[in-house]
N, C-alpha and C. Protein backbone atom coordinates (compact mmCIF):
# COMPACT_ATOMS: atom_id res chain seq x y z
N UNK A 1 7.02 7.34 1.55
CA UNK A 1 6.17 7.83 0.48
C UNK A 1 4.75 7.31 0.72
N UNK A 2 3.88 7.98 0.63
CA UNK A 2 2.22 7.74 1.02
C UNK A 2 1.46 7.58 -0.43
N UNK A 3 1.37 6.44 -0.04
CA UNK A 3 0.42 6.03 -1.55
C UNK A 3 -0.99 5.77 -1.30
N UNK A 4 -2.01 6.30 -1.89
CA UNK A 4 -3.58 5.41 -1.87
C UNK A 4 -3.89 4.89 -3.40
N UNK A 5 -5.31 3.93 -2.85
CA UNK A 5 -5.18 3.02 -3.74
C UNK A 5 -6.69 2.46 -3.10
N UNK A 6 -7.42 1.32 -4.31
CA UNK A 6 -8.75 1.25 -3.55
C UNK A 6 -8.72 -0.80 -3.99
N UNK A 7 -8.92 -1.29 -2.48
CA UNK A 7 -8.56 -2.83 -2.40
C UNK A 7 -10.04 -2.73 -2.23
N UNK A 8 -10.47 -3.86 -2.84
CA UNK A 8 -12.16 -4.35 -2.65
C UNK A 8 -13.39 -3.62 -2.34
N UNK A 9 -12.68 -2.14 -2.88
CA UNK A 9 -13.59 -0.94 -2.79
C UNK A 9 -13.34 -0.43 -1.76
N UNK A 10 -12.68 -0.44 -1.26
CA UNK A 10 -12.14 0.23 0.18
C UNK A 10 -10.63 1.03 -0.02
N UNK A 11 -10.95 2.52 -0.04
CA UNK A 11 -9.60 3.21 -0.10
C UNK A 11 -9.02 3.00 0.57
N UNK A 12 -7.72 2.74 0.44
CA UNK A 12 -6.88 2.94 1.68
C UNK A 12 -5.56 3.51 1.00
N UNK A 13 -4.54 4.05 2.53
CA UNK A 13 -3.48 4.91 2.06
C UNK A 13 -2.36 4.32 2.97
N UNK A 14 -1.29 4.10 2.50
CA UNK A 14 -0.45 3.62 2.85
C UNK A 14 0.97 4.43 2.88
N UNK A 15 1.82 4.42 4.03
CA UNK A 15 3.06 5.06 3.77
C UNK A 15 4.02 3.68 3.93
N UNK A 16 4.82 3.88 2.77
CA UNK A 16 6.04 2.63 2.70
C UNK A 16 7.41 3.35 1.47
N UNK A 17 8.06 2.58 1.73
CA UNK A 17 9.39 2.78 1.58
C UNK A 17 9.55 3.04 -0.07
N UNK A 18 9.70 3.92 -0.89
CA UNK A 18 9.40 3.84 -1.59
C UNK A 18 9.99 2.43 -3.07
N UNK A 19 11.21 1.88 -2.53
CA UNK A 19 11.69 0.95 -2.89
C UNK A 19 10.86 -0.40 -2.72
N UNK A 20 10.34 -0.54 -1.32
CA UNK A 20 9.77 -1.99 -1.35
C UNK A 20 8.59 -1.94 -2.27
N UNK A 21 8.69 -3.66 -2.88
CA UNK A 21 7.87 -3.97 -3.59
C UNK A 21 6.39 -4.09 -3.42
N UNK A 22 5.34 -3.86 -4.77
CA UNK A 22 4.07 -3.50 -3.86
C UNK A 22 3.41 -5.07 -3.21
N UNK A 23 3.91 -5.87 -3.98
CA UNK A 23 3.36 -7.52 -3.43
C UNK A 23 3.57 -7.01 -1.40
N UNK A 24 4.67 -6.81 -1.76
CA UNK A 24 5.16 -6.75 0.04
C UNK A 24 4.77 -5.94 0.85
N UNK A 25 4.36 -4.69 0.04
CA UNK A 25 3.32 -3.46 0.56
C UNK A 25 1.93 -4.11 1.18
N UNK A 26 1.33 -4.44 -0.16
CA UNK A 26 -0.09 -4.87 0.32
C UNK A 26 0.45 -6.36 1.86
N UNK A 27 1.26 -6.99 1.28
CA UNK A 27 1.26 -8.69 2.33
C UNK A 27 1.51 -8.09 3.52
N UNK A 28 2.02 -6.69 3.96
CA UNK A 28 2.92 -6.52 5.52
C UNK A 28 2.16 -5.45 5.75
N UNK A 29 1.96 -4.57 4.97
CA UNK A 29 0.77 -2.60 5.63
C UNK A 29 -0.22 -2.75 5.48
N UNK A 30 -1.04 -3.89 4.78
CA UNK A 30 -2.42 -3.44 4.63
C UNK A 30 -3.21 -4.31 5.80
């Protein structure tokens, strides 16, 4: 599942699992 989202003013888009948690999203894909 492809999510965006804007970290320190910087969009970014991420594809992750839709189960994992987002703590673990941002700590391991971004």
């Amino acid at each position: 599942m492809s999510t965006s989202f804007s970290v320190n003013g910087n969009q970014r888009t991420v594809d992750a699992d839709p189960s994992k948690p987002l703590l673990w999203v941002i700590r391991e894909d971004l």
